[in-house]
N, C-alpha and C. Protein backbone atom coordinates (compact mmCIF):
# COMPACT_ATOMS: atom_id res chain seq x y z
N UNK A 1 0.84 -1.18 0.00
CA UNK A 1 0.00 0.00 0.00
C UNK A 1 0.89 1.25 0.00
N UNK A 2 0.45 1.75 -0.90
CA UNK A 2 1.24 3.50 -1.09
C UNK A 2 1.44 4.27 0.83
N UNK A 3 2.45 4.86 0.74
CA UNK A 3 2.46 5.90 1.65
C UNK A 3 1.84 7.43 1.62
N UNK A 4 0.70 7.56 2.42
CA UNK A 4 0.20 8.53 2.12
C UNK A 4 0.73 9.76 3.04
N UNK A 5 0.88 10.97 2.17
CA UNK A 5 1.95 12.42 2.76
C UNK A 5 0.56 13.29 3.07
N UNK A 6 1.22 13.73 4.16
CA UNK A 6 0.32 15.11 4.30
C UNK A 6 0.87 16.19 3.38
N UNK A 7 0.70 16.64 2.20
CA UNK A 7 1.50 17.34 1.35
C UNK A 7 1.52 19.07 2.38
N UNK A 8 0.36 19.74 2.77
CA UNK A 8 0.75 20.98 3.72
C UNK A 8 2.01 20.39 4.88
N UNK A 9 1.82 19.55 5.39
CA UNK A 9 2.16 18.84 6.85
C UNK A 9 3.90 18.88 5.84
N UNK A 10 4.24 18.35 5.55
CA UNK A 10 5.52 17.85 4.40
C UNK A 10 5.91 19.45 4.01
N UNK A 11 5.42 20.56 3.21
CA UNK A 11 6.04 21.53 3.02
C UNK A 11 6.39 22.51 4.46
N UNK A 12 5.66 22.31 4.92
CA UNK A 12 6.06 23.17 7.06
C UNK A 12 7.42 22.56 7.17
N UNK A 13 7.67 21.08 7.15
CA UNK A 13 9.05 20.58 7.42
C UNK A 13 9.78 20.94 7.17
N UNK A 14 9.08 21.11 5.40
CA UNK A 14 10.72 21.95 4.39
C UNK A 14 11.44 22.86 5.01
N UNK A 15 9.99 23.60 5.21
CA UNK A 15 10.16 25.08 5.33
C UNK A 15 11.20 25.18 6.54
N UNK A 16 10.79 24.35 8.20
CA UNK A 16 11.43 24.79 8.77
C UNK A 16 12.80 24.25 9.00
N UNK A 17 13.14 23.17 8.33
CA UNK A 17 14.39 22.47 7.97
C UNK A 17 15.25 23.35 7.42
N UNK A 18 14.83 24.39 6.11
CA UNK A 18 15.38 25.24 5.33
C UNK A 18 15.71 26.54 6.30
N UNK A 19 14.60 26.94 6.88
CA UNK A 19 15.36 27.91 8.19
C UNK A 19 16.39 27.84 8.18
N UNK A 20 17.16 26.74 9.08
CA UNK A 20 18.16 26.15 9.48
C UNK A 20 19.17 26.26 8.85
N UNK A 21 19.28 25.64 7.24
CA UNK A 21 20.50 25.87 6.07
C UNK A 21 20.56 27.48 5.97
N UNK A 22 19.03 28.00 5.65
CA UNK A 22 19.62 29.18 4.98
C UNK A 22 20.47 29.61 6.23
N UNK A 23 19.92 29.69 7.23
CA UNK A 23 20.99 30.72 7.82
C UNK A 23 21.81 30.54 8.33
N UNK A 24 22.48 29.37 8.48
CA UNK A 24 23.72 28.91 8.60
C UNK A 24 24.77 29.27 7.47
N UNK A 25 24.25 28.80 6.35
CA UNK A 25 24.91 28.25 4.80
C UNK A 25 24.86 30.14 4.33
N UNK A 26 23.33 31.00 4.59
CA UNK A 26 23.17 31.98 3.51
C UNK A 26 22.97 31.80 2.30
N UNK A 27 22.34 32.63 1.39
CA UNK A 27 21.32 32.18 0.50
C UNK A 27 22.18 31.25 -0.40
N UNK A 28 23.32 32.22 -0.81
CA UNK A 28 23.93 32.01 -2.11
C UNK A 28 25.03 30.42 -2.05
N UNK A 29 25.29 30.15 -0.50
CA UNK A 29 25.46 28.66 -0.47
C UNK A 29 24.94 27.69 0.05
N UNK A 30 23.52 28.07 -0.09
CA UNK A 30 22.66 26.94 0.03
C UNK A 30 22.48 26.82 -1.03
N UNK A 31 22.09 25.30 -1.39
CA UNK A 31 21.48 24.30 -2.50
C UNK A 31 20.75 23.19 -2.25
N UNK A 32 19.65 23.23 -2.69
CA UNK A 32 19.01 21.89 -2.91
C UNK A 32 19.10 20.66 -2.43
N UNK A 33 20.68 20.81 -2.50
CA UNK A 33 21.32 19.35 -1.88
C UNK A 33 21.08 19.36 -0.37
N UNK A 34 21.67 20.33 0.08
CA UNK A 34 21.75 20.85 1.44
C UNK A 34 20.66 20.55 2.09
N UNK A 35 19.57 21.42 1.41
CA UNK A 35 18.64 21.44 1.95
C UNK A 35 17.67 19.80 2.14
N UNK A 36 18.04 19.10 0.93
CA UNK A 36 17.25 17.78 1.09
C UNK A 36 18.41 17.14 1.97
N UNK A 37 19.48 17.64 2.11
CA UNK A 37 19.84 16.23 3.01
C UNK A 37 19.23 16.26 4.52
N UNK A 38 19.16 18.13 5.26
CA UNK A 38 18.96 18.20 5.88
C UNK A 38 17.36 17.51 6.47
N UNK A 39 16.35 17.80 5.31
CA UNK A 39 15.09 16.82 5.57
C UNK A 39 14.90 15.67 5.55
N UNK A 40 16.13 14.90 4.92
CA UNK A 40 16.38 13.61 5.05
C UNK A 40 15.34 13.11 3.79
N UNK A 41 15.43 13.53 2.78
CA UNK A 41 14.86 12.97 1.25
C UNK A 41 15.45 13.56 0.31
N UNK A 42 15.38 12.91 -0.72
CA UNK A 42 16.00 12.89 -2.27
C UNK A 42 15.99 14.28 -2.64
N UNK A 43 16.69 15.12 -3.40
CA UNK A 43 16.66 16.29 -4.16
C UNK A 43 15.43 16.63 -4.64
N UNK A 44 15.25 15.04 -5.51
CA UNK A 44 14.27 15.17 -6.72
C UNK A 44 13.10 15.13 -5.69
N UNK A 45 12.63 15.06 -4.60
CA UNK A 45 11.41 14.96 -3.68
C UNK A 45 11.06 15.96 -3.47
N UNK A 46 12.36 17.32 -3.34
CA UNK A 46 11.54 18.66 -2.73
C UNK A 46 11.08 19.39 -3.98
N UNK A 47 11.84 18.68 -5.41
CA UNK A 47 10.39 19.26 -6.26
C UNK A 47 9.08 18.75 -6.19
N UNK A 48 8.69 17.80 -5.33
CA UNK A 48 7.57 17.47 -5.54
C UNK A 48 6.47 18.72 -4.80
N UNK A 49 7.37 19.79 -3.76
CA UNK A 49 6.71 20.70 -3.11
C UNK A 49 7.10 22.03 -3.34
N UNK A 50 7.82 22.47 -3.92
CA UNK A 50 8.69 23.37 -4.43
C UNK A 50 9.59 23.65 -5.82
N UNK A 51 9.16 24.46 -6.33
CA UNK A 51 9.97 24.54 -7.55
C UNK A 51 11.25 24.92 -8.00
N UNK A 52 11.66 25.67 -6.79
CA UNK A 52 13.48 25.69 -6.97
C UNK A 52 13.56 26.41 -5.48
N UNK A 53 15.10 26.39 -5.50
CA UNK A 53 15.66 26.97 -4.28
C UNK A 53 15.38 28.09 -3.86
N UNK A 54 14.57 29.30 -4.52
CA UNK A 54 13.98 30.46 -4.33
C UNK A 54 12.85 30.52 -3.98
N UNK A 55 12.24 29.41 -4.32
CA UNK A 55 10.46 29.14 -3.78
C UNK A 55 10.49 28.75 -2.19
N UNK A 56 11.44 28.00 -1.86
CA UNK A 56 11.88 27.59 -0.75
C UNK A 56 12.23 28.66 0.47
N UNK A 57 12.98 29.61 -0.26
CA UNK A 57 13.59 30.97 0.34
C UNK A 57 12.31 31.87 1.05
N UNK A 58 11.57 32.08 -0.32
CA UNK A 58 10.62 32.85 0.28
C UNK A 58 9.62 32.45 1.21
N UNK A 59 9.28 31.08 0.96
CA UNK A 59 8.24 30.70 2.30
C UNK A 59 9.11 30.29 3.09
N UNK A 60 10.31 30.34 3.39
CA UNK A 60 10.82 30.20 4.41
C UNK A 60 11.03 31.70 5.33
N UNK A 61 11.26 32.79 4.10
CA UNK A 61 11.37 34.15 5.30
C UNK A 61 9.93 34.31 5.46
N UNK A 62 8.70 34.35 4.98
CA UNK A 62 7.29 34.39 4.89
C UNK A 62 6.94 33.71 6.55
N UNK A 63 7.54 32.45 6.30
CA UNK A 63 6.94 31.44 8.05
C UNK A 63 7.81 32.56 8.89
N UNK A 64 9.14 32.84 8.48
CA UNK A 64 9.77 33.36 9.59
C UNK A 64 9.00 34.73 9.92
N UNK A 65 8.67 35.58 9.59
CA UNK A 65 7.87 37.03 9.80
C UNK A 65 6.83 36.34 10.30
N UNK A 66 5.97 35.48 10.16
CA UNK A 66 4.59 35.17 10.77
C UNK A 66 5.06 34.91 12.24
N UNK A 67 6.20 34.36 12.24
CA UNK A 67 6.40 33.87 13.66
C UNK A 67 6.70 34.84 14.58
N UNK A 68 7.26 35.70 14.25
CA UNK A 68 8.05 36.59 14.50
C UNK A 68 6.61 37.78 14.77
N UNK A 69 5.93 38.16 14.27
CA UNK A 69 4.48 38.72 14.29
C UNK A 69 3.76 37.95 15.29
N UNK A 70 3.47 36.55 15.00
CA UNK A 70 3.32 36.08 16.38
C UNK A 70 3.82 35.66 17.52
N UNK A 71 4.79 36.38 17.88
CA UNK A 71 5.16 36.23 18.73
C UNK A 71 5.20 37.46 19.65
N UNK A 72 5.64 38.63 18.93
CA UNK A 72 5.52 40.16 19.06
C UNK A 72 3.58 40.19 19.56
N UNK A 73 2.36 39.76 18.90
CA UNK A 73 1.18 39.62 19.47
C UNK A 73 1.18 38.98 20.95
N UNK A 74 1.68 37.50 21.00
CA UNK A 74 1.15 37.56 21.97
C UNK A 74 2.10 37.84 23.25
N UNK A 75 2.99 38.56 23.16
CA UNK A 75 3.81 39.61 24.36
C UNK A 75 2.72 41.43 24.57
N UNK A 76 2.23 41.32 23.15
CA UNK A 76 1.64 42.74 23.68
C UNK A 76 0.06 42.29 24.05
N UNK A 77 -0.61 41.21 23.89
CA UNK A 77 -1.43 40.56 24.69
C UNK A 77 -1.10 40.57 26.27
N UNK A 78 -0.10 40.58 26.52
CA UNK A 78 -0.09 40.12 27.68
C UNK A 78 -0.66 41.09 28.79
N UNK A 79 -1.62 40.81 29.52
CA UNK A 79 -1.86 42.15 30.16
C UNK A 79 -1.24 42.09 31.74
N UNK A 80 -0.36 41.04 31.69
CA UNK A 80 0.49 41.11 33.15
C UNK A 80 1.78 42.22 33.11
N UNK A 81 1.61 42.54 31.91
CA UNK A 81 2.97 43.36 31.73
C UNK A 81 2.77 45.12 31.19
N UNK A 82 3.12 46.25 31.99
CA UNK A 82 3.07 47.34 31.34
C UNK A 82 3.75 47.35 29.65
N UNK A 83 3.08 48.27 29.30
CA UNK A 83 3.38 48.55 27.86
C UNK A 83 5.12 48.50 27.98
N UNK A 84 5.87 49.05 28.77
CA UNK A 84 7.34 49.28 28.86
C UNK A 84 8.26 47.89 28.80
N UNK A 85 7.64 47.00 29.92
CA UNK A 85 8.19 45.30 29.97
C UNK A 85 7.70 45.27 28.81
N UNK A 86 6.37 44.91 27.86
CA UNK A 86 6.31 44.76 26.58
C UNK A 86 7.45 44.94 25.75
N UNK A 87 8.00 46.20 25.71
CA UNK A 87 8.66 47.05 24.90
C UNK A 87 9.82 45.97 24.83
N UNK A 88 10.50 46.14 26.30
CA UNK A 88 11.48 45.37 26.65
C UNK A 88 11.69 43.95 26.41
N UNK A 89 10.11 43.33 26.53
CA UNK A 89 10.45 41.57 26.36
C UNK A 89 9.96 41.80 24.82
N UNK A 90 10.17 42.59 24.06
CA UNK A 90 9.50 42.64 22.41
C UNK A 90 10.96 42.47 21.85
N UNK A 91 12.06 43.09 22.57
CA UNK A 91 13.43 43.63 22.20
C UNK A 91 14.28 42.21 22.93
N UNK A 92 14.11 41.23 23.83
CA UNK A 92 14.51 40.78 24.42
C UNK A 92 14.57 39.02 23.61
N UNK A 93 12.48 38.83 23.52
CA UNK A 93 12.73 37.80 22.46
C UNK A 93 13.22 37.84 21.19
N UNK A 94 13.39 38.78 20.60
CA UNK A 94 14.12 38.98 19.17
C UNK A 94 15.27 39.71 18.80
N UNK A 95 15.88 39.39 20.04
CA UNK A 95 17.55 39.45 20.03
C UNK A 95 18.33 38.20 20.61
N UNK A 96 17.12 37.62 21.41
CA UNK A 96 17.86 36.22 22.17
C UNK A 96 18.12 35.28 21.24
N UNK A 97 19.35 34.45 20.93
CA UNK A 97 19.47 33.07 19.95
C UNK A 97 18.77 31.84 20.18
N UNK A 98 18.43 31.67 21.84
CA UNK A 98 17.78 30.61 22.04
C UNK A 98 16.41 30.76 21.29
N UNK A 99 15.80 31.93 21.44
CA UNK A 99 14.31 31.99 21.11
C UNK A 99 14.46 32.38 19.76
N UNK A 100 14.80 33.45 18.84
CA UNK A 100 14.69 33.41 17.94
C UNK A 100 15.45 32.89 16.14
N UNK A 101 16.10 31.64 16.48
CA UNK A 101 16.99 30.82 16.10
C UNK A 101 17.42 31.01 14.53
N UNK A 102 18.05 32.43 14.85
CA UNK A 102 18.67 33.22 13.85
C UNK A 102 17.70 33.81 12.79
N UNK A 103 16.76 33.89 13.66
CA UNK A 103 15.63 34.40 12.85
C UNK A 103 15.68 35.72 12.12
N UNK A 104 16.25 36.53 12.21
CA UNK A 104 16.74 37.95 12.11
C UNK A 104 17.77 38.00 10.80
N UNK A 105 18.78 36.81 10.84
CA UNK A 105 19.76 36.43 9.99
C UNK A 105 19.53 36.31 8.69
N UNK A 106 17.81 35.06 8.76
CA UNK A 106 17.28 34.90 7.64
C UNK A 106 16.73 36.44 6.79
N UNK A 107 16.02 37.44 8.05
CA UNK A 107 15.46 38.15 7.11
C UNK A 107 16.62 39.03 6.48
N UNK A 108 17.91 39.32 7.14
CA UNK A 108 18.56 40.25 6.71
C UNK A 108 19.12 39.58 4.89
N UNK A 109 19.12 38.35 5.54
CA UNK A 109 19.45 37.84 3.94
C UNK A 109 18.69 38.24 2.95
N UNK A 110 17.41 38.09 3.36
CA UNK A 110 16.43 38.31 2.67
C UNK A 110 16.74 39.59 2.25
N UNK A 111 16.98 40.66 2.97
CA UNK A 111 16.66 41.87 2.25
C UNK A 111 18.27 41.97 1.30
N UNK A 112 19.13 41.39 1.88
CA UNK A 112 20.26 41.79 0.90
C UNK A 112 19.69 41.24 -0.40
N UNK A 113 19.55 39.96 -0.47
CA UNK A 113 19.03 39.41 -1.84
C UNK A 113 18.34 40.33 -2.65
N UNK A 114 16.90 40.51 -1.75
CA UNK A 114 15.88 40.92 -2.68
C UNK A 114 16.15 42.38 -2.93
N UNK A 115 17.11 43.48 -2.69
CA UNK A 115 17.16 44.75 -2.42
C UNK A 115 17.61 44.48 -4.13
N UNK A 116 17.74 43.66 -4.37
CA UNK A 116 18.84 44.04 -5.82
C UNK A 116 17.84 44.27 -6.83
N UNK A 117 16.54 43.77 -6.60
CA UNK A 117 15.57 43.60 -7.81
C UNK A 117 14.09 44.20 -7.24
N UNK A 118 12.84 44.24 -7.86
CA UNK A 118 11.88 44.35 -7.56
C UNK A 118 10.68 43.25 -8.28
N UNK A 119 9.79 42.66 -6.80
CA UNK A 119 9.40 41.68 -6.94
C UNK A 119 8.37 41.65 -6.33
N UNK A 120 7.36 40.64 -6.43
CA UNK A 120 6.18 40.47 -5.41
C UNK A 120 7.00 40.37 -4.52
N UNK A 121 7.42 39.30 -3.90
CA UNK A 121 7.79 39.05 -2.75
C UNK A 121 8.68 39.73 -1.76
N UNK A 122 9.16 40.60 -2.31
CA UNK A 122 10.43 41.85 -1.62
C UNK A 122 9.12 42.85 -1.43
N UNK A 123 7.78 43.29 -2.15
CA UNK A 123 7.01 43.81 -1.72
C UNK A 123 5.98 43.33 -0.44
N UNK A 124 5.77 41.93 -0.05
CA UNK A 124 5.36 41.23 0.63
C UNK A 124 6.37 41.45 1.92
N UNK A 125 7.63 41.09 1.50
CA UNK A 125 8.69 40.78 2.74
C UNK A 125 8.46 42.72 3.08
N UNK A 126 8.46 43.59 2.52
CA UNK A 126 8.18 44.86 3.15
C UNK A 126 7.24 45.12 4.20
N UNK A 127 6.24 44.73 3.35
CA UNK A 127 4.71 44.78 4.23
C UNK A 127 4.48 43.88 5.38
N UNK A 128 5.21 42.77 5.63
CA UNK A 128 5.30 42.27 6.85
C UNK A 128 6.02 42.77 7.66
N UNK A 129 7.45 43.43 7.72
CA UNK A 129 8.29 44.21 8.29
C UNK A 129 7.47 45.15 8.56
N UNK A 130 6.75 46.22 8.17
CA UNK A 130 6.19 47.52 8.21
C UNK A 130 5.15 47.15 9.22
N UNK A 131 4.33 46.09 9.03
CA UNK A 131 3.62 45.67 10.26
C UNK A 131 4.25 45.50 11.54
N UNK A 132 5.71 44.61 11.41
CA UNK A 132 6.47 44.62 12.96
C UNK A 132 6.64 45.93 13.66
N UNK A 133 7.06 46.92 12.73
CA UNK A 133 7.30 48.16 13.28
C UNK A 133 6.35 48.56 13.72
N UNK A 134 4.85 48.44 12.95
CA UNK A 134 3.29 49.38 13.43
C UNK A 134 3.57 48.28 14.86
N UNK A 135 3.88 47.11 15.32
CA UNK A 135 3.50 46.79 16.24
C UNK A 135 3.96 47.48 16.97
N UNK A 136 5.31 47.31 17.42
CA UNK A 136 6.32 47.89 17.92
C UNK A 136 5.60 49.32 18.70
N UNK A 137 5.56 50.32 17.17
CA UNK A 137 4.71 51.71 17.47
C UNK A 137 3.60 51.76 18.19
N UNK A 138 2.68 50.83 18.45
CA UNK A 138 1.46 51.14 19.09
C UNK A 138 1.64 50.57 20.52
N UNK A 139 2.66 49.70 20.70
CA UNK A 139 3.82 49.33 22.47
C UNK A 139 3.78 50.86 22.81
N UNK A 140 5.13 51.43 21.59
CA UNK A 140 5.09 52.90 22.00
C UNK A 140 4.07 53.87 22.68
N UNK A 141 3.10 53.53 21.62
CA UNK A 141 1.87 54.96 21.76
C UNK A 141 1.31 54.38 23.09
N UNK A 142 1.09 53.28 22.96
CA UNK A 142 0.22 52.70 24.51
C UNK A 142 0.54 53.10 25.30
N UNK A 143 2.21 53.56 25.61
CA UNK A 143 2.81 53.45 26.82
C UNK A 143 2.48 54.85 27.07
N UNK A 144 2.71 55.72 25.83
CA UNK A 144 2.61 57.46 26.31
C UNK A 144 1.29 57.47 26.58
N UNK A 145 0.18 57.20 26.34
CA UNK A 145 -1.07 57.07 26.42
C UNK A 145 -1.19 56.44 27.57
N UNK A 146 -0.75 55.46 28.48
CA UNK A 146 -0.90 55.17 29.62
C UNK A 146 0.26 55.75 31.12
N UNK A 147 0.98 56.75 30.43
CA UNK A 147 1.84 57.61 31.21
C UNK A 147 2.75 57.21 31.38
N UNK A 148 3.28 55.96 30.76
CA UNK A 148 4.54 55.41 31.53
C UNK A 148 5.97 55.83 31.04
N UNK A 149 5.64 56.31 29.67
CA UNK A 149 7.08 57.06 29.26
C UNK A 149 6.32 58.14 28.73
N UNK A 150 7.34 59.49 28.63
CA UNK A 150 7.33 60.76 28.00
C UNK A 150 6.46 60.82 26.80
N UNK A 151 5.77 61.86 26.17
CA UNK A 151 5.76 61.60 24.71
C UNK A 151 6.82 61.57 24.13
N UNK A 152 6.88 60.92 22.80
CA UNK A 152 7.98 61.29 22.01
C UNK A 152 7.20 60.74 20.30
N UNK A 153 8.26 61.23 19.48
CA UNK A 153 7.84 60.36 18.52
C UNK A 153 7.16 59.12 17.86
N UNK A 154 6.44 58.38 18.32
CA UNK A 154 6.48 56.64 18.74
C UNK A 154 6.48 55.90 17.28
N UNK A 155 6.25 56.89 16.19
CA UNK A 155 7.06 56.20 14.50
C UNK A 155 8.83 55.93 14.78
N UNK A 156 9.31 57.15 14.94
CA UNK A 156 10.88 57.15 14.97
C UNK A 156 11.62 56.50 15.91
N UNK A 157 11.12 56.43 17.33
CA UNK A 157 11.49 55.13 17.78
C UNK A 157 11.14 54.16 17.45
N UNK A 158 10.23 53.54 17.19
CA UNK A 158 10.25 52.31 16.60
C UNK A 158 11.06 51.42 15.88
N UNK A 159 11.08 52.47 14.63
CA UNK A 159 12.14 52.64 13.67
C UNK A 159 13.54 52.21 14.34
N UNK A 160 14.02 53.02 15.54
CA UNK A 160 14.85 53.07 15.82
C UNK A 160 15.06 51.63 16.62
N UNK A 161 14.09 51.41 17.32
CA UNK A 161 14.24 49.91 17.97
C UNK A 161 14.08 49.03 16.90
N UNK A 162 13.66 48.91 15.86
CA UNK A 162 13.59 47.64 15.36
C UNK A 162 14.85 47.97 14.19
N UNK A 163 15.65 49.13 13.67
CA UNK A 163 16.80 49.32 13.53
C UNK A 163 17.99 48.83 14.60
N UNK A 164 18.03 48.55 15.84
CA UNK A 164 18.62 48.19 16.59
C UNK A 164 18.92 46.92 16.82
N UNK A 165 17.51 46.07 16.29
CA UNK A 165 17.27 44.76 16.43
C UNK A 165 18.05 44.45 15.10
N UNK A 166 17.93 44.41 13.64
CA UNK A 166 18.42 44.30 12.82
C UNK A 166 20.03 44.17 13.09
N UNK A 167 20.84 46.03 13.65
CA UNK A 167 22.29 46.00 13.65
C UNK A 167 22.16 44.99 14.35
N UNK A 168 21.94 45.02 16.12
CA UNK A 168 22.53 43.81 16.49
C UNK A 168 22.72 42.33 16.17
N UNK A 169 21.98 41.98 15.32
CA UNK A 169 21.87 40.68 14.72
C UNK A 169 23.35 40.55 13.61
N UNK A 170 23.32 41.88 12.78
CA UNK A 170 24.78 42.05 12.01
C UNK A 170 25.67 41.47 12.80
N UNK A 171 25.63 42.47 14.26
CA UNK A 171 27.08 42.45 15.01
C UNK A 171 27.09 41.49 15.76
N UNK A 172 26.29 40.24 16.10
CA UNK A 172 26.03 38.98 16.44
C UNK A 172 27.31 38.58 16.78
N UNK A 173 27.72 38.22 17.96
CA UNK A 173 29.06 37.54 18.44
C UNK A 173 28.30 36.44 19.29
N UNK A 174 29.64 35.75 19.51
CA UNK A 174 29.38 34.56 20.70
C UNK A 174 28.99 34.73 21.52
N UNK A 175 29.70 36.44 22.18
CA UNK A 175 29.76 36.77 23.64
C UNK A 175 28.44 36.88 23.91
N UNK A 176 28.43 36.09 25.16
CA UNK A 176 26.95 36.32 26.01
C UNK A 176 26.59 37.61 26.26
N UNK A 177 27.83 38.36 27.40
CA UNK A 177 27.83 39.67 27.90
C UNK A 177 27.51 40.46 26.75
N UNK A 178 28.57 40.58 25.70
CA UNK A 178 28.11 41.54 24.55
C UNK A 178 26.74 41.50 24.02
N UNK A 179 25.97 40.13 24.15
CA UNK A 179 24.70 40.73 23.63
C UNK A 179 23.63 41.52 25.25
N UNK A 180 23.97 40.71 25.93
CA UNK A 180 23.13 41.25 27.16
C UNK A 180 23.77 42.46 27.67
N UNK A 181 25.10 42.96 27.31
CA UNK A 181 25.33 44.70 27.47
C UNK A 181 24.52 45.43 26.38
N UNK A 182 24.33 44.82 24.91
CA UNK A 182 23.42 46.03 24.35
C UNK A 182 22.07 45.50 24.86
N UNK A 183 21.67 44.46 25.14
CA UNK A 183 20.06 45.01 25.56
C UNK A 183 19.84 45.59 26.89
N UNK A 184 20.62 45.53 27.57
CA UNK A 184 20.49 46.12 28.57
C UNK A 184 20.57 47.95 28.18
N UNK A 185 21.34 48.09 27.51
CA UNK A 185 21.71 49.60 27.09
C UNK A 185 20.58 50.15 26.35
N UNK A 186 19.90 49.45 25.48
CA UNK A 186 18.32 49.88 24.74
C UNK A 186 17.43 49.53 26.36
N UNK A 187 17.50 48.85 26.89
CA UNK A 187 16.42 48.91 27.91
C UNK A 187 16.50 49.98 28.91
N UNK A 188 17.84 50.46 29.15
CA UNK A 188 17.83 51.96 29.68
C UNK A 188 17.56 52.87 28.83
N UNK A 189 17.85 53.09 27.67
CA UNK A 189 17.08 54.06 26.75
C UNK A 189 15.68 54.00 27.09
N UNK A 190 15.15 52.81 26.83
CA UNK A 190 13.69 53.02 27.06
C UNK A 190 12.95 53.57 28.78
N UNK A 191 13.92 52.82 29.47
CA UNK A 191 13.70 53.44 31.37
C UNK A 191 13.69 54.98 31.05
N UNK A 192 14.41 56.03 30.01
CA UNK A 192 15.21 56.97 30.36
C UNK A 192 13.87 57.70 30.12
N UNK A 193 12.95 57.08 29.17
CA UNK A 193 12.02 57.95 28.92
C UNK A 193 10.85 58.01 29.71
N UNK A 194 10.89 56.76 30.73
CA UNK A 194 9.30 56.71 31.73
C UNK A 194 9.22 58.37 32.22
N UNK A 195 8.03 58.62 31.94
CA UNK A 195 7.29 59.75 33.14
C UNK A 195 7.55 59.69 34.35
């Protein structure tokens, strides 16, 4: 009797198997190969779900922003936490390696790649970014709106925090301390502004 695939269930695997290569490997030395060995099937199998190594790419940064969106939701769900801890555990899970498992890496690839051309999907990969930031911004506005920091801009910080999140991912070292001295240093920026 045939083996029957969950064909959705089977491309999620890809997808999050491929996580993994791209951002280890980066776009331009990952291949096909890589990537099927890592799922543990034939080359010729991941055409059965994908049509080349770029189809792969994009629903792979695509899952990564959803996650990344959901995850940013349900921290500003949380109503045990002022808008400010928000701010802070918004900046905290998406700088940590344990939690966001180079998740940041993938998108930066992403944008180096796609910056070169114009495409659906570099318009897509925008519009999900632009949403992280509106999240981000309305942490902000909440907080001035509930007194806990100064007014200020809450577009341009944003900007500026999720610019922060990006460099640090560039400047990504081993060192423990070095990453927990810059978040600690954005989390006093943000203390600096409470009311």
């Amino acid at each position: 009797m045939p083996k029957i695939v969950d064909y959705d269930s089977k491309r999620k695997e890809i997808i999050e198997h491929s996580k993994i290569v791209f951002a280890k490997h980066g776009y331009h030395n990952t291949n096909l190969s890589l990537i099927s060995k890592k799922c543990g099937m034939g080359r010729t199998t991941l055409y059965q779900y994908f049509e080349n190594k770029d189809e792969i790419f994009y629903y792979t940064v695509g899952s990564t922003l959803e996650e990344i969106n959901t995850q940013v939701d349900v921290i500003a769900a949380n109503e045990n936490l002022t808008f400010v801890e928000k701010l802070k555990e918004v900046i905290h899970q998406l700088t940590n390696d344990e939690n966001n498992n180079y998740t940041f890496m993938l998108l930066l690839e992403a944008w180096l790649i796609l910056n070169r051309g114009k495409n659906e999907f570099l318009e897509n990969l925008k519009i999900e970014t632009q949403k992280l930031k509106e999240k981000i911004e309305d942490l902000i506005t909440n907080a001035i709106e509930a007194r806990e920091i100064k007014p200020v801009d809450s577009k341009s910080l944003a900007v500026t925090i999720y610019s922060f999140i990006e460099t640090f991912t560039l400047n990504r070292t081993n060192n423990k301390l070095d990453r927990e001295a810059k978040t600690k240093s954005l989390n006093l920026l943000i203390d600096g502004l409470k009311a």
